[in-house]
Protein backbone atom coordinates (compact mmCIF):
# COMPACT_ATOMS: atom_id res chain seq x y z
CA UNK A 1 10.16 -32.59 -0.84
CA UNK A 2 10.42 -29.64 1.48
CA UNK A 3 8.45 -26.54 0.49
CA UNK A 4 11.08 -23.56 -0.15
CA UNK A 5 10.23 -20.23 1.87
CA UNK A 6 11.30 -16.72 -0.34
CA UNK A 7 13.36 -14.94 2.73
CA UNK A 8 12.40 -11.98 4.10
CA UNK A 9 8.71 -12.00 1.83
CA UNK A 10 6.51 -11.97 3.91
CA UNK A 11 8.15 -8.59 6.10
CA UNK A 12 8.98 -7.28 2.05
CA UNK A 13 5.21 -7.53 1.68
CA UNK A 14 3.70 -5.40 4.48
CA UNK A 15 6.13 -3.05 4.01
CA UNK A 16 5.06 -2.68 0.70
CA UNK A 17 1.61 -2.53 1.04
CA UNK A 18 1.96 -0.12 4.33
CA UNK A 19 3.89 1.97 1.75
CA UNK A 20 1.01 1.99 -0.93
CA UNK A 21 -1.33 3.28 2.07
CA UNK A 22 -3.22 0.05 2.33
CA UNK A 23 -4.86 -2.27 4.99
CA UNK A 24 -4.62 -5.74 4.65
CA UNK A 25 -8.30 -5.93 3.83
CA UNK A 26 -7.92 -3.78 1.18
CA UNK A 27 -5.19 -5.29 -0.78
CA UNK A 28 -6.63 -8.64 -0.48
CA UNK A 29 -9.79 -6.94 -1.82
CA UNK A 30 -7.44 -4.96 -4.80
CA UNK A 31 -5.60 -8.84 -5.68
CA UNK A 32 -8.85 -10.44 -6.30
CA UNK A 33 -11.46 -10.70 -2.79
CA UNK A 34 -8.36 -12.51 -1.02
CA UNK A 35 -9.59 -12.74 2.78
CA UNK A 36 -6.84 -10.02 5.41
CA UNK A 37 -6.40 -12.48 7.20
CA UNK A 38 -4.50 -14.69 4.23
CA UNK A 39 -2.82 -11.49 3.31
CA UNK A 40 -2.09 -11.65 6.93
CA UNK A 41 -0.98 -15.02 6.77
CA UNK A 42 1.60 -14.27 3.73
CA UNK A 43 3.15 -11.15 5.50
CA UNK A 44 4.21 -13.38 8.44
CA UNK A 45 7.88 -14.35 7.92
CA UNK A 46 7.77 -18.07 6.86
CA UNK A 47 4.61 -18.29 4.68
CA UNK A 48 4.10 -16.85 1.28
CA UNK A 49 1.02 -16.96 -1.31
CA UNK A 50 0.61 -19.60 -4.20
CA UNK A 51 2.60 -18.36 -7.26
CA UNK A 52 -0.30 -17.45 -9.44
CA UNK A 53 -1.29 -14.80 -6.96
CA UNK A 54 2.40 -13.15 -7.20
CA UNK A 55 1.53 -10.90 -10.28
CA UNK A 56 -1.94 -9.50 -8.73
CA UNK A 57 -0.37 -8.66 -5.84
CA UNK A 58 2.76 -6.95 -7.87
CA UNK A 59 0.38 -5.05 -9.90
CA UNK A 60 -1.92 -3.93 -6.84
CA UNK A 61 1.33 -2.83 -4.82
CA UNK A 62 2.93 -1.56 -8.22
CA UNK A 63 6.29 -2.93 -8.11
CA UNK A 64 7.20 -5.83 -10.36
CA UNK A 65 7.45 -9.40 -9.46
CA UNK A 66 10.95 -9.46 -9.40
CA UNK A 67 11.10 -6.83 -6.60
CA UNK A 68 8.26 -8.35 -5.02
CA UNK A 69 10.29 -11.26 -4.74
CA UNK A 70 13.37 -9.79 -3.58
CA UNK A 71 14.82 -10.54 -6.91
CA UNK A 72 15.54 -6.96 -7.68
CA UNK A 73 15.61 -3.79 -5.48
CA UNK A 74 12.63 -1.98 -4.87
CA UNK A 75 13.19 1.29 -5.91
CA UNK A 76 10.04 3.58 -5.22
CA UNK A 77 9.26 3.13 -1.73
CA UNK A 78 6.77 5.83 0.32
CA UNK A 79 6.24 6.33 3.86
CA UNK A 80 3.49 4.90 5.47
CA UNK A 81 2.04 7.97 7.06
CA UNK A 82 2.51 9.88 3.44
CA UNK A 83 1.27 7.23 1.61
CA UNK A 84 -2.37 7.66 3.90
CA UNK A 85 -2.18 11.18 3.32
CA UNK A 86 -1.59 10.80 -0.45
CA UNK A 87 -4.44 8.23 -0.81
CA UNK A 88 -7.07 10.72 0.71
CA UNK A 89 -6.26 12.92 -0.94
CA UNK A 90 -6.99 11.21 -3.84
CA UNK A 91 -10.30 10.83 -2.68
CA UNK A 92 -10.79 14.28 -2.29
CA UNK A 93 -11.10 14.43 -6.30
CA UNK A 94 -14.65 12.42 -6.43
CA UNK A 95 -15.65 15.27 -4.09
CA UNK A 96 -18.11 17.91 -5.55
CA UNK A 97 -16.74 20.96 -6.43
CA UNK A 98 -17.55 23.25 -3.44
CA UNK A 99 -16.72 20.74 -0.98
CA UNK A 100 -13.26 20.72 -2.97
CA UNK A 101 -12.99 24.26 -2.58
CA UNK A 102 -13.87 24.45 1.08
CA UNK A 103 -11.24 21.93 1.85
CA UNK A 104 -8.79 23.63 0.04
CA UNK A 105 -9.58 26.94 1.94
CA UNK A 106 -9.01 24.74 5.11
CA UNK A 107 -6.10 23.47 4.68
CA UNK A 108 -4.30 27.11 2.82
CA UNK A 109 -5.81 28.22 6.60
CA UNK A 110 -4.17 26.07 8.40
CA UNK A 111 -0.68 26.02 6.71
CA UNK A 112 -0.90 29.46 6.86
CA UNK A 113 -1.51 29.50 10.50
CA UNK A 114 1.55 27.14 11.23
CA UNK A 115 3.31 28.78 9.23
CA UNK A 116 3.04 31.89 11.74
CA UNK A 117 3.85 30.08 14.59
């Protein structure tokens, strides 16, 4: 029997996980110590991951499997470059307090500074 190909998964599933802010080694280490270079493997356009793997890497990219699939729509989707941005910022949380503050005092500066230009 001839193995069935999802279309359009594998391009579905970097976009997604460029859209969460992650590398490749990073989601495969989120779905369960998966190498990047399999994750690498299922974002090429005719190859896609064994079916029990389908609901880790839903939950890790936060979509269901259905969209994950192409079933349904994806409906929350962020940019890339936003999605970085938004992830260290995150970070910035397990900072210590000062080093929260000073960052915060940079970055008021700096709006503030393009802002007048």
């Amino acid at each position: 029997m001839k193995e069935r190909t999802l279309d359009g998964f594998g391009p579905r599933l970097a976009r997604l996980r460029k859209g969460k802010g992650l590398t490749q080694a990073e989601l495969g280490e989120v779905v369960g110590g998966i190498s990047y270079r399999m994750i690498a493997h299922y974002e090429r356009i005719d190859a896609q991951p064994p079916g029990p793997i389908l609901p880790d890497l839903a939950r890790a990219l936060g979509v269901s499997t259905d969209a994950l699939l192409g079933v349904e729509p994806i409906h929350e989707e962020t940019d890339p470059k936003t999605a970085r941005l938004l992830k260290r910022l995150q970070r910035v949380q397990h900072l210590p307090p000062a080093d929260q503050r000073a960052l915060l005092k940079f970055l008021d500066a700096l709006l503030e500074a393009r802002k007048a230009s």
